[in-house]
PDB file of N, CA and C in Angstrom:
ATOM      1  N   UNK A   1      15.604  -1.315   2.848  1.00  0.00           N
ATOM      2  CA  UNK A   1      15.057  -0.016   2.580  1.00  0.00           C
ATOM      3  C   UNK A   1      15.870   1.054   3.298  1.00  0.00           C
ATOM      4  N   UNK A   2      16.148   0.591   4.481  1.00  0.00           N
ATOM      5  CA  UNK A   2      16.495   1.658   5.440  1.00  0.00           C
ATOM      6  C   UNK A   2      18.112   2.291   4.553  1.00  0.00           C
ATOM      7  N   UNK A   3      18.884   1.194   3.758  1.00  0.00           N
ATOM      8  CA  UNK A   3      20.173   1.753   3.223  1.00  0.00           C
ATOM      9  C   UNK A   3      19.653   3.021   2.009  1.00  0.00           C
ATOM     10  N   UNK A   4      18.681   2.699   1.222  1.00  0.00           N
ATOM     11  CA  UNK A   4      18.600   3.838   0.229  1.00  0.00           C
ATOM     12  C   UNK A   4      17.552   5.095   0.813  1.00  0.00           C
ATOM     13  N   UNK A   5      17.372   5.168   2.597  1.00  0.00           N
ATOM     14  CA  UNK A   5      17.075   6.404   2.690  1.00  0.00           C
ATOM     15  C   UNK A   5      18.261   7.506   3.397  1.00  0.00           C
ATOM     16  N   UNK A   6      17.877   8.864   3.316  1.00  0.00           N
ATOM     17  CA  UNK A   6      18.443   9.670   3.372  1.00  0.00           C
ATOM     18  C   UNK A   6      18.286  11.047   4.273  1.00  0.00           C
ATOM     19  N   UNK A   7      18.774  11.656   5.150  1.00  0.00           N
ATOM     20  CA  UNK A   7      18.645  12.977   5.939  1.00  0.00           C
ATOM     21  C   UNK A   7      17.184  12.237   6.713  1.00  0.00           C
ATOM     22  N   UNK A   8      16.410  12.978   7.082  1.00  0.00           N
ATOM     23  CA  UNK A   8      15.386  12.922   7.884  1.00  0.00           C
ATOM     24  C   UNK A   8      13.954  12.605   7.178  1.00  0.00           C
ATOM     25  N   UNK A   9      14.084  11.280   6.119  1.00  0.00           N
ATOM     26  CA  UNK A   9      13.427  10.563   5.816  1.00  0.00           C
ATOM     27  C   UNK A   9      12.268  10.026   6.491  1.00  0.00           C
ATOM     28  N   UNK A  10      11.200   9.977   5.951  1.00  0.00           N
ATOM     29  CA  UNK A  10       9.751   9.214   6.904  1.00  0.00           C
ATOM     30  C   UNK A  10       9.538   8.456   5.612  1.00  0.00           C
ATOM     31  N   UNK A  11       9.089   7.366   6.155  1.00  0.00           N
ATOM     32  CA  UNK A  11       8.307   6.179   5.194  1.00  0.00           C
ATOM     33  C   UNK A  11       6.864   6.216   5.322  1.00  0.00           C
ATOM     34  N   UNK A  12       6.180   6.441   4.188  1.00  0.00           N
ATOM     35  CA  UNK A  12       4.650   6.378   4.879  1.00  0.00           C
ATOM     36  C   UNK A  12       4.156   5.281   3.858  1.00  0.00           C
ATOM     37  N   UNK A  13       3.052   4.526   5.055  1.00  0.00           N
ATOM     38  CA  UNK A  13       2.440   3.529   4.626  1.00  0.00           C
ATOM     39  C   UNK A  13       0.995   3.433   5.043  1.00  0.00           C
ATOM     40  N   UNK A  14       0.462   2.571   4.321  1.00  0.00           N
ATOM     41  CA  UNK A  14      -1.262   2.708   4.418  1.00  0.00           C
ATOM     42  C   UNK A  14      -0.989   1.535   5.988  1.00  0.00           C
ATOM     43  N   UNK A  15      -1.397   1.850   6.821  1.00  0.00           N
ATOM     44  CA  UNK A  15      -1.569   1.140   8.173  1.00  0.00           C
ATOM     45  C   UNK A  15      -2.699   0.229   8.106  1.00  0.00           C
ATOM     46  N   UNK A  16      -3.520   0.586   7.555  1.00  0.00           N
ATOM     47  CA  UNK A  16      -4.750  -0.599   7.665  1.00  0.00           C
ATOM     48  C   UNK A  16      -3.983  -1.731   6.573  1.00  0.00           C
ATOM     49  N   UNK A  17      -3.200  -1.990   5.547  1.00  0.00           N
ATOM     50  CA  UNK A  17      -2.562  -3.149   5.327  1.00  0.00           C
ATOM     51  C   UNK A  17      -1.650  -3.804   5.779  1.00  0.00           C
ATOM     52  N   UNK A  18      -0.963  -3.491   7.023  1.00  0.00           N
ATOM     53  CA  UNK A  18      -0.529  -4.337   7.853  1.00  0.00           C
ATOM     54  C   UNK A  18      -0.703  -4.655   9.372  1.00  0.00           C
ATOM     55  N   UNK A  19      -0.474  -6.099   9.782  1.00  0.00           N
ATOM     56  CA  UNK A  19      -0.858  -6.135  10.591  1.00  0.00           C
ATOM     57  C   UNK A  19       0.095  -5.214  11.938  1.00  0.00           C
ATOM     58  N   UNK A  20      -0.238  -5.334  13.426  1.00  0.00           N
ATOM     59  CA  UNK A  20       0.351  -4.676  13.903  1.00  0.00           C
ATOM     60  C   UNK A  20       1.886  -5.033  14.331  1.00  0.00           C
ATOM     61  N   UNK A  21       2.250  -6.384  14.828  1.00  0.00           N
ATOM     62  CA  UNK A  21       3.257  -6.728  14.545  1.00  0.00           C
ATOM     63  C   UNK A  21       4.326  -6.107  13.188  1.00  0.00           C
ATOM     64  N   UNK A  22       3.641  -6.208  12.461  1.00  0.00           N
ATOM     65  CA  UNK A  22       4.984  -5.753  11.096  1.00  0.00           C
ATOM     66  C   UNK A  22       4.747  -4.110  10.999  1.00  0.00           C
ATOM     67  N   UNK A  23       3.958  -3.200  11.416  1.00  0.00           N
ATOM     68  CA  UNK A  23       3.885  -2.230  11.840  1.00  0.00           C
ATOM     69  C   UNK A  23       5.403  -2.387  12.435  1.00  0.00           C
ATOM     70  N   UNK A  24       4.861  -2.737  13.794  1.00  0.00           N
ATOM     71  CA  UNK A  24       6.115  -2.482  14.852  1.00  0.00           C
ATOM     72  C   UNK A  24       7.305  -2.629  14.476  1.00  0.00           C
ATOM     73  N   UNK A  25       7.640  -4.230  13.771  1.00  0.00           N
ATOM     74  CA  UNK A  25       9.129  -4.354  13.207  1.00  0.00           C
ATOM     75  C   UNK A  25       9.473  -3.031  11.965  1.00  0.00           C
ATOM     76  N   UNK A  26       8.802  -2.593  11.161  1.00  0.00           N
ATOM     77  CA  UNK A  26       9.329  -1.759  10.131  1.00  0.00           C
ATOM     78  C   UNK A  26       9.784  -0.753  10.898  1.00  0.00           C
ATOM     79  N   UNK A  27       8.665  -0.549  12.258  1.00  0.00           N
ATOM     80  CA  UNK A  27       8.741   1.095  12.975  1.00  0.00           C
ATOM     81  C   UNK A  27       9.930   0.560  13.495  1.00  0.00           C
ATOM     82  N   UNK A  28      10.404  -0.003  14.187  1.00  0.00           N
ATOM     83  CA  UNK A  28      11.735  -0.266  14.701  1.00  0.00           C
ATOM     84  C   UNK A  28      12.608  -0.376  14.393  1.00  0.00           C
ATOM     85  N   UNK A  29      12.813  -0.821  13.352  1.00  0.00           N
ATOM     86  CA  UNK A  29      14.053  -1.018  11.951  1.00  0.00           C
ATOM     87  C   UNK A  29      14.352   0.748  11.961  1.00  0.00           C
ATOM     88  N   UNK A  30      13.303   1.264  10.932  1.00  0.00           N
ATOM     89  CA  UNK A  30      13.464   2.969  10.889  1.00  0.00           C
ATOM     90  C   UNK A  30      13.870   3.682  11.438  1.00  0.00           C
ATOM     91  N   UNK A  31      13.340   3.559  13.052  1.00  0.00           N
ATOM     92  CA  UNK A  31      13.780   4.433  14.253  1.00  0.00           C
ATOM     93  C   UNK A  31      14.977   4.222  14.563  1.00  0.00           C
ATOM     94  N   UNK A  32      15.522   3.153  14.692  1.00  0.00           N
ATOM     95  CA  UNK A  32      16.866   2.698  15.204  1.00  0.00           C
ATOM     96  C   UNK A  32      17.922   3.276  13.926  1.00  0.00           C
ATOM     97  N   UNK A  33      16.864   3.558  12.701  1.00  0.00           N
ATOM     98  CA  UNK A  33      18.304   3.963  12.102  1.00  0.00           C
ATOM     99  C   UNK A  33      17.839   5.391  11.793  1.00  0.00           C
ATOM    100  N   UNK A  34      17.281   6.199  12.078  1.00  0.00           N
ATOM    101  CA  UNK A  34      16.960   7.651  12.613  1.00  0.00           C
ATOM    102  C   UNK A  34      16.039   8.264  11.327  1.00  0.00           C
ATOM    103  N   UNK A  35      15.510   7.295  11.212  1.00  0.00           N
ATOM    104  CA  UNK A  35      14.030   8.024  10.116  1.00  0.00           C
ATOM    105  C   UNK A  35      12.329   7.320  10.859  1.00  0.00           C
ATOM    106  N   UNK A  36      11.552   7.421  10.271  1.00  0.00           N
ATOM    107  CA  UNK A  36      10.580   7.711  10.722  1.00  0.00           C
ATOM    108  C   UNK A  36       9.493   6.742   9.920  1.00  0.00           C
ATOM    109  N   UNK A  37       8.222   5.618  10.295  1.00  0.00           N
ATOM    110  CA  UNK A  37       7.253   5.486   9.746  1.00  0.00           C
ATOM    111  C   UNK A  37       6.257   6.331   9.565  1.00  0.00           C
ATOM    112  N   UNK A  38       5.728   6.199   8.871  1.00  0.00           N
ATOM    113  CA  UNK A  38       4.132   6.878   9.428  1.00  0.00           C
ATOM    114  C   UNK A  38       2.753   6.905   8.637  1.00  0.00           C
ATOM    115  N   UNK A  39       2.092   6.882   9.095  1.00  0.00           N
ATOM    116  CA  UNK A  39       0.534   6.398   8.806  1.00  0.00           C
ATOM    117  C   UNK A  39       0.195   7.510   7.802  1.00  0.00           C
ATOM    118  N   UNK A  40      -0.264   7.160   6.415  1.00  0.00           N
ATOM    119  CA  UNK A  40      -0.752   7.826   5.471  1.00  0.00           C
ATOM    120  C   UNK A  40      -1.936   7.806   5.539  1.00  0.00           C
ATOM    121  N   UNK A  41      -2.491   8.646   5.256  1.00  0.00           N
ATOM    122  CA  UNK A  41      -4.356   9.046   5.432  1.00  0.00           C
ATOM    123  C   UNK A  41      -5.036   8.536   4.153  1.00  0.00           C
ATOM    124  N   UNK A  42      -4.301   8.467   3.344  1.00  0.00           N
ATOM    125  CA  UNK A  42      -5.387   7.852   1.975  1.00  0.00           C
ATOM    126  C   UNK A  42      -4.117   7.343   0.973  1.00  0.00           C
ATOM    127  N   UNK A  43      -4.435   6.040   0.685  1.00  0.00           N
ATOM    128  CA  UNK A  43      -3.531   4.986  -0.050  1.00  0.00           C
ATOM    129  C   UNK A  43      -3.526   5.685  -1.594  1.00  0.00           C
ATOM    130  N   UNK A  44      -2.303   5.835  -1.898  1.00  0.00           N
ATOM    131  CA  UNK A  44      -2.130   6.417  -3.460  1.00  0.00           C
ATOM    132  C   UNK A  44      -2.470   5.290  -4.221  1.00  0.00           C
ATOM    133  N   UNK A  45      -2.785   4.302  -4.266  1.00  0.00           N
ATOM    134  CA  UNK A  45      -3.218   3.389  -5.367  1.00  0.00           C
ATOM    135  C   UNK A  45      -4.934   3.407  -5.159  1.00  0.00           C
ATOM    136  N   UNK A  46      -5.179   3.979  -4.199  1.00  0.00           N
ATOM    137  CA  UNK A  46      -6.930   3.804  -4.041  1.00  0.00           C
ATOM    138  C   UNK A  46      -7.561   5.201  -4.851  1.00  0.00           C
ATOM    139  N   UNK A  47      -6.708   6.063  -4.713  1.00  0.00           N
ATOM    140  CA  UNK A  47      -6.517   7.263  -5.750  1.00  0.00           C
ATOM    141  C   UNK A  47      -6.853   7.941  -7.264  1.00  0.00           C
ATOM    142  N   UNK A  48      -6.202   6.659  -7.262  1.00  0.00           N
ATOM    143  CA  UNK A  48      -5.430   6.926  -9.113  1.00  0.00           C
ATOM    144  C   UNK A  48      -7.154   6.255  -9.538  1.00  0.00           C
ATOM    145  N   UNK A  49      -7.880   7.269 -10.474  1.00  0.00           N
ATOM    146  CA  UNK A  49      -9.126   6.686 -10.851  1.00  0.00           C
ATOM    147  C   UNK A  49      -8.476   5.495 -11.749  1.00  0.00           C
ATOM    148  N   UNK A  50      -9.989   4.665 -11.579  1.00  0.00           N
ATOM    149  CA  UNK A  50      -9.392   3.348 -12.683  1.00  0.00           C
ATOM    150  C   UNK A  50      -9.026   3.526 -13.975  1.00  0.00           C
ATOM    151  N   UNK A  51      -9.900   4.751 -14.213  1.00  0.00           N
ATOM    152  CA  UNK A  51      -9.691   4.765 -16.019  1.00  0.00           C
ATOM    153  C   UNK A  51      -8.041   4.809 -16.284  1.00  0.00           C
ATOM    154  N   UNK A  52      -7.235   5.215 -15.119  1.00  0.00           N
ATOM    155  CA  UNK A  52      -5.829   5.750 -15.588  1.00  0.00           C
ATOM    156  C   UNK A  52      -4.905   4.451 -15.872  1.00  0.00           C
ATOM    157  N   UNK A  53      -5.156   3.676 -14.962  1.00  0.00           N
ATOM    158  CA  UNK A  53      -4.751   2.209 -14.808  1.00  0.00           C
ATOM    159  C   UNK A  53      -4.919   1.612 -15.665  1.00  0.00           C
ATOM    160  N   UNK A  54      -2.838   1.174 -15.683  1.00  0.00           N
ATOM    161  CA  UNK A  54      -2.555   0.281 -17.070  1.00  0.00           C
ATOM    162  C   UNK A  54      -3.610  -0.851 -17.254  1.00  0.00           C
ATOM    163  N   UNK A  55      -3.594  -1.426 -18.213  1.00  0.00           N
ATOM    164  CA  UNK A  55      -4.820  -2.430 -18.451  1.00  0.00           C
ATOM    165  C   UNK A  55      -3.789  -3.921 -18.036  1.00  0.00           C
ATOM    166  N   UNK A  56      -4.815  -5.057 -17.368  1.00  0.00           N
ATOM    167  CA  UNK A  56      -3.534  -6.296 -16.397  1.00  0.00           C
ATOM    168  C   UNK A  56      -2.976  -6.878 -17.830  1.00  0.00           C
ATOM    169  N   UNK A  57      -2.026  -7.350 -17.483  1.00  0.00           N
ATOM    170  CA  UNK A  57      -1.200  -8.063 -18.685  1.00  0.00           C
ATOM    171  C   UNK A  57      -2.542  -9.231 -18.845  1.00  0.00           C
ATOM    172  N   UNK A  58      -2.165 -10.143 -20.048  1.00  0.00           N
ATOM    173  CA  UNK A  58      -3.143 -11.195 -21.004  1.00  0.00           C
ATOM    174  C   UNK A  58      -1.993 -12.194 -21.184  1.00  0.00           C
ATOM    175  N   UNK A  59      -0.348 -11.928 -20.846  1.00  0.00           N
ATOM    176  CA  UNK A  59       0.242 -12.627 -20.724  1.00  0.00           C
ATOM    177  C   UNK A  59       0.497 -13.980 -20.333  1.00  0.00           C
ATOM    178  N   UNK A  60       0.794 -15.108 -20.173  1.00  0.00           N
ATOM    179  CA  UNK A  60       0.826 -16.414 -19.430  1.00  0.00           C
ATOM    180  C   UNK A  60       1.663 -16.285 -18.463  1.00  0.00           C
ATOM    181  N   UNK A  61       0.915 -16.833 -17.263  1.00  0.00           N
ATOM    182  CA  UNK A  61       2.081 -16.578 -16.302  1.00  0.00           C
ATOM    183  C   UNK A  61       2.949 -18.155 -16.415  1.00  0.00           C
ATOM    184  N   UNK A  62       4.225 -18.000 -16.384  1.00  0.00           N
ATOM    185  CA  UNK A  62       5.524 -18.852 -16.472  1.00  0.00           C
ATOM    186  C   UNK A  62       5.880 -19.475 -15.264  1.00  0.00           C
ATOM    187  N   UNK A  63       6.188 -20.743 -14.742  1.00  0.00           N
ATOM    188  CA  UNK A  63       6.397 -20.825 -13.746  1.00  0.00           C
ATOM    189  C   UNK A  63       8.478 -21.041 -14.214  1.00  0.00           C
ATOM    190  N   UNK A  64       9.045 -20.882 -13.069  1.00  0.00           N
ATOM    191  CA  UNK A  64      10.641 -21.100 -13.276  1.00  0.00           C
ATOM    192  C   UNK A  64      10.880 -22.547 -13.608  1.00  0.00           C
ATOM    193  N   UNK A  65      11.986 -22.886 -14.503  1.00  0.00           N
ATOM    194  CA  UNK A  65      12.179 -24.254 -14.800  1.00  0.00           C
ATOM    195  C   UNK A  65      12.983 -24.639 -13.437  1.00  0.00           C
ATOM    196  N   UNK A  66      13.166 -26.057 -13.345  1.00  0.00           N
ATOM    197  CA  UNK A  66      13.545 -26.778 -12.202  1.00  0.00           C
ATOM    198  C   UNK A  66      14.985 -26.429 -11.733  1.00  0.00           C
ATOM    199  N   UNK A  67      15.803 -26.014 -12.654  1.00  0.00           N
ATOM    200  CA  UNK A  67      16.978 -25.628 -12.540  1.00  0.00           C
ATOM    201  C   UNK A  67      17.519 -24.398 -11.859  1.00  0.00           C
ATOM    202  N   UNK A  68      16.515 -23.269 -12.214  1.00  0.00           N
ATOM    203  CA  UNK A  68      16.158 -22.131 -11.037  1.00  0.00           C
ATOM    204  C   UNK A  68      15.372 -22.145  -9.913  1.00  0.00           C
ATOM    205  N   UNK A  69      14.387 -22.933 -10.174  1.00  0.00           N
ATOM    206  CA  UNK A  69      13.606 -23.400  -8.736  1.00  0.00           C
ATOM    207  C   UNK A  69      14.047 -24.466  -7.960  1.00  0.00           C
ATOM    208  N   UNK A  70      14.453 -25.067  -7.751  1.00  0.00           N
ATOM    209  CA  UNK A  70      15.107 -26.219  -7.512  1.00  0.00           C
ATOM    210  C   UNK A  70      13.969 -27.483  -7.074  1.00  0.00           C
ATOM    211  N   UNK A  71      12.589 -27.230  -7.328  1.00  0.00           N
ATOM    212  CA  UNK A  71      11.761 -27.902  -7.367  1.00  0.00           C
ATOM    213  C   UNK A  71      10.742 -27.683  -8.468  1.00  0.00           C
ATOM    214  N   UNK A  72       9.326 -28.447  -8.562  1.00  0.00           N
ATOM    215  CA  UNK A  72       8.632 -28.150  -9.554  1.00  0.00           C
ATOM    216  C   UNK A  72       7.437 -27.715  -8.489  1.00  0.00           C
ATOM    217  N   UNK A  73       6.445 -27.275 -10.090  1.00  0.00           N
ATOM    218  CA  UNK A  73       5.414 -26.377  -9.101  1.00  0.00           C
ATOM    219  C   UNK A  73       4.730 -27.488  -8.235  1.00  0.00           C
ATOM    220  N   UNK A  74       5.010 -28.609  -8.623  1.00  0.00           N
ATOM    221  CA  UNK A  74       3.744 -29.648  -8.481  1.00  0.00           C
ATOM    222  C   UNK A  74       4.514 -30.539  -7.152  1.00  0.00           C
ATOM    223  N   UNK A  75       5.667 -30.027  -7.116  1.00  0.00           N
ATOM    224  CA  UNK A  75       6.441 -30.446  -5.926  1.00  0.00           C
ATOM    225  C   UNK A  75       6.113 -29.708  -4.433  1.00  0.00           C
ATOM    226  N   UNK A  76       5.871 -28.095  -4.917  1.00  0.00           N
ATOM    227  CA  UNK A  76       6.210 -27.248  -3.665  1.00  0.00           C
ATOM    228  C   UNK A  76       4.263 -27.098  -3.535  1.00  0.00           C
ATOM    229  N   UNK A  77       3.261 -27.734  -4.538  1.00  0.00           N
ATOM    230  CA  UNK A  77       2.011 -27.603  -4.057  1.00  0.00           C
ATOM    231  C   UNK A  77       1.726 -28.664  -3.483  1.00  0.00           C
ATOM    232  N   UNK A  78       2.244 -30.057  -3.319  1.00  0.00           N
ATOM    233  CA  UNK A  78       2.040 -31.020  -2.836  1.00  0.00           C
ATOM    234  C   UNK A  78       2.599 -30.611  -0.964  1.00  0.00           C
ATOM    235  N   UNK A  79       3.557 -29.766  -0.865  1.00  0.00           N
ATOM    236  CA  UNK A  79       4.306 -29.300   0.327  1.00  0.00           C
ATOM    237  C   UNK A  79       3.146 -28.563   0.809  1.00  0.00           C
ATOM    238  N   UNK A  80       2.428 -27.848   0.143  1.00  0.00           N
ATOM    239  CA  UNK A  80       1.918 -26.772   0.738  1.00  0.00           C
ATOM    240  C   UNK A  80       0.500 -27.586   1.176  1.00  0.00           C
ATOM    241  N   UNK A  81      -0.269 -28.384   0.444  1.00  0.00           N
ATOM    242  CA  UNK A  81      -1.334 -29.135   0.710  1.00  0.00           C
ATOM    243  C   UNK A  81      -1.046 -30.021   1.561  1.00  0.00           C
ATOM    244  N   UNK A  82      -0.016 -30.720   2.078  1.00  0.00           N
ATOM    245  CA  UNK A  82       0.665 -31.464   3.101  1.00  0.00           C
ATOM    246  C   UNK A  82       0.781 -30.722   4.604  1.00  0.00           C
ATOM    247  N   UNK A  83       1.256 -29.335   4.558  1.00  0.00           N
ATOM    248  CA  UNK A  83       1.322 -28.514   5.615  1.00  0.00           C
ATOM    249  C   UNK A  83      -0.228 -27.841   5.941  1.00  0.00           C
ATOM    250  N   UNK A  84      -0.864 -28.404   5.105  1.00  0.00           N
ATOM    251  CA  UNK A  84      -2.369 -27.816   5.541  1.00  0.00           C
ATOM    252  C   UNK A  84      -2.971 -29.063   6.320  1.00  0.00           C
ATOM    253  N   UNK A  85      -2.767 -30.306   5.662  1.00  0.00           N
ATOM    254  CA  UNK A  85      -3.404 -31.259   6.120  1.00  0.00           C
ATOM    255  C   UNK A  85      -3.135 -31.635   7.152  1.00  0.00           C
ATOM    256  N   UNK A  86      -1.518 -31.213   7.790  1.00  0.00           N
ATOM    257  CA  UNK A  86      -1.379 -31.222   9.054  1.00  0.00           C
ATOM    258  C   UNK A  86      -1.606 -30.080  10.251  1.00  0.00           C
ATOM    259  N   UNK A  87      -1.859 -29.196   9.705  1.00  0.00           N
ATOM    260  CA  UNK A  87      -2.527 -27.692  10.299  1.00  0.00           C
ATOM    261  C   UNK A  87      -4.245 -27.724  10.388  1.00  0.00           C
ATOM    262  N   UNK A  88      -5.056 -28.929   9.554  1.00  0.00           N
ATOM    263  CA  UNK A  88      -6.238 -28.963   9.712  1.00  0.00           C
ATOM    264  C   UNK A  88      -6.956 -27.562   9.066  1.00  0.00           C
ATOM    265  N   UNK A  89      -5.970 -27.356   7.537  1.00  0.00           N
ATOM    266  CA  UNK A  89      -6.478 -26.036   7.092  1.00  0.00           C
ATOM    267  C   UNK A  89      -7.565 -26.324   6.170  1.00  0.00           C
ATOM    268  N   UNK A  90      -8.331 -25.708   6.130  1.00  0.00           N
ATOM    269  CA  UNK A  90      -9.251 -25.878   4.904  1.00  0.00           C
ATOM    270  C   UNK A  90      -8.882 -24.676   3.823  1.00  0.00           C
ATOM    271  N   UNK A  91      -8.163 -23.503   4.415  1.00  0.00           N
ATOM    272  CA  UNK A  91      -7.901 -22.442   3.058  1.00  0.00           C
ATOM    273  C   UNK A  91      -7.111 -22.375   3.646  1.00  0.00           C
ATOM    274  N   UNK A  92      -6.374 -21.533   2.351  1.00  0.00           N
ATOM    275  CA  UNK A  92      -4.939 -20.532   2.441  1.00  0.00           C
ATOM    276  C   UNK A  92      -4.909 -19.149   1.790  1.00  0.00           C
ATOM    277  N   UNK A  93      -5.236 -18.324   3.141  1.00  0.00           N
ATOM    278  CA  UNK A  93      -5.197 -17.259   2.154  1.00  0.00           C
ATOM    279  C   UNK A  93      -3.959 -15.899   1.667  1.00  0.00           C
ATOM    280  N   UNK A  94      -3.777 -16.380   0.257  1.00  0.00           N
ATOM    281  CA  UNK A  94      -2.844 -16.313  -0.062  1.00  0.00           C
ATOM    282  C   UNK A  94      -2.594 -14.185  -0.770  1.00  0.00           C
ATOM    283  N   UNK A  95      -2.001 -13.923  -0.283  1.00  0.00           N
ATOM    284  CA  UNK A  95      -1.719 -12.089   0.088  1.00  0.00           C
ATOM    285  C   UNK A  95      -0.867 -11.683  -0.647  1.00  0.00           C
ATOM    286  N   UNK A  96       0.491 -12.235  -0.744  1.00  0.00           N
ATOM    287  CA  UNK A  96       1.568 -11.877  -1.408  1.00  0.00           C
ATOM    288  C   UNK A  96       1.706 -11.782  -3.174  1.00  0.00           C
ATOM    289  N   UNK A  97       2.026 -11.140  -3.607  1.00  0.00           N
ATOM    290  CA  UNK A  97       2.423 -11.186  -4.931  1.00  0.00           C
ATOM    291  C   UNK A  97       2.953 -11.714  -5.710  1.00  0.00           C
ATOM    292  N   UNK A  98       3.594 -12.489  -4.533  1.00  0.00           N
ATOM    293  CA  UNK A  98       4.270 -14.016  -5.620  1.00  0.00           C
ATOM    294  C   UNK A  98       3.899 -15.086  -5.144  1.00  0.00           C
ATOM    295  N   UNK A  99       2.596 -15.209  -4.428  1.00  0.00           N
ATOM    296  CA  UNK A  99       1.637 -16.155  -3.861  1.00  0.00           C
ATOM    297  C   UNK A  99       0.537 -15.985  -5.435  1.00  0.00           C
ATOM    298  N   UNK A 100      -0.068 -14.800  -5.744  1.00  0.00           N
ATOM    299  CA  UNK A 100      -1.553 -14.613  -6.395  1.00  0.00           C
ATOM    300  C   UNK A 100      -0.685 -14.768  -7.930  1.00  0.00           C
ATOM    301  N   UNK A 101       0.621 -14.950  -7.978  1.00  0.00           N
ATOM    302  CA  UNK A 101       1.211 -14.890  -9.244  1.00  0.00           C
ATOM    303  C   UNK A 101       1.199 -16.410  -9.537  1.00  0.00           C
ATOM    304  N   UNK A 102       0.356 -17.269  -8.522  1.00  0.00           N
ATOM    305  CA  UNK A 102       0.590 -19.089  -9.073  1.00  0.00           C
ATOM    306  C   UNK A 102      -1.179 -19.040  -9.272  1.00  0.00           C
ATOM    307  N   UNK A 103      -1.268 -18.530 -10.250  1.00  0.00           N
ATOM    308  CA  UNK A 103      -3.276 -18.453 -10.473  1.00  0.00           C
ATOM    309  C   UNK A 103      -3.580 -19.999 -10.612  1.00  0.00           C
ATOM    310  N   UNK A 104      -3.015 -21.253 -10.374  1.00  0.00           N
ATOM    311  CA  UNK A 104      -3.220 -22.277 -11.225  1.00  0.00           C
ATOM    312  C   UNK A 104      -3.451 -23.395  -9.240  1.00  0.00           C
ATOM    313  N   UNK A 105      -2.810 -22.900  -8.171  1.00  0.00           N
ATOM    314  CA  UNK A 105      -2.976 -23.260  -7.128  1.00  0.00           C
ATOM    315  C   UNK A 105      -4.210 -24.161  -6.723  1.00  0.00           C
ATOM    316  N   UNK A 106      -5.650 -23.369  -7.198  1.00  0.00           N
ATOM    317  CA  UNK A 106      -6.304 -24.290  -6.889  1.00  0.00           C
ATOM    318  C   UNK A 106      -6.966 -25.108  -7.679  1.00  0.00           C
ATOM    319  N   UNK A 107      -6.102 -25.389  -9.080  1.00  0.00           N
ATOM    320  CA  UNK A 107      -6.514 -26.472 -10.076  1.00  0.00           C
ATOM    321  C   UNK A 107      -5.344 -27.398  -9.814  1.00  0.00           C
ATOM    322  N   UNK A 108      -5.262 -27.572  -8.796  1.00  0.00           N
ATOM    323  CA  UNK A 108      -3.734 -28.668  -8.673  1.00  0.00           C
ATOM    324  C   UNK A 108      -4.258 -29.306  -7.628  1.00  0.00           C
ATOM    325  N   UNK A 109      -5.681 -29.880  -7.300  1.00  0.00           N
ATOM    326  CA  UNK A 109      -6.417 -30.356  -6.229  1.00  0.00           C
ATOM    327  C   UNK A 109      -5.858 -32.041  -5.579  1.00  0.00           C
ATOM    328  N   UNK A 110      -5.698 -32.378  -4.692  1.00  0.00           N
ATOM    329  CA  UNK A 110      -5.738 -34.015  -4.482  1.00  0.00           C
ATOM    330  C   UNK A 110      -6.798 -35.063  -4.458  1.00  0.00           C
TER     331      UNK A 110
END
């Protein structure tokens, strides 16, 4: 990020979605390269009334063939249910956008 900003740039972000750690690393990244974070008072996506909001795709989500992934899905969920069973997890809660983009996660049960 820090390469496509410019002059006396501030980044603002909703602070209550991250934790404080990654707070700190973004704020530090920024500062060191002479722009600025900073705490936005009201999240522009909490904003936008719903009616305006595109309607979610109805699309199928695709997983990558093996040749771009270099595993299958059923490979890297067996990894992930393996690293729980040794973590003593009972959930995973999953945040990221290319985490909530595998909707099929918890029909892949052992």
């Amino acid at each position: 990020m820090v390469g496509n900003l410019t002059g006396d740039a501030r980044v603002g972000v909703d602070a209550t979605l991250y934790p404080k750690s990654s707070w700190d690393k973004m704020s530090a990244a920024l500062t060191t390269a002479g722009f600025a974070l900073v705490a936005i008072d009201e999240n522009l996506v909490d904003i936008v009334p719903e009616t305006e909001m595109p309607p979610c795709t109805t699309n199928p989500i695709e997983a990558f063939s093996v040749e771009f992934a270099g595993r299958s899905v059923a490979e890297k969920l067996e990894d992930v249910k393996e690293k729980m069973r040794e973590e003593k997890a009972d959930l995973l809660l999953v945040s990221e956008l290319d985490e909530i983009a595998c909707k099929e996660i918890g029909s892949h049960n052992s």
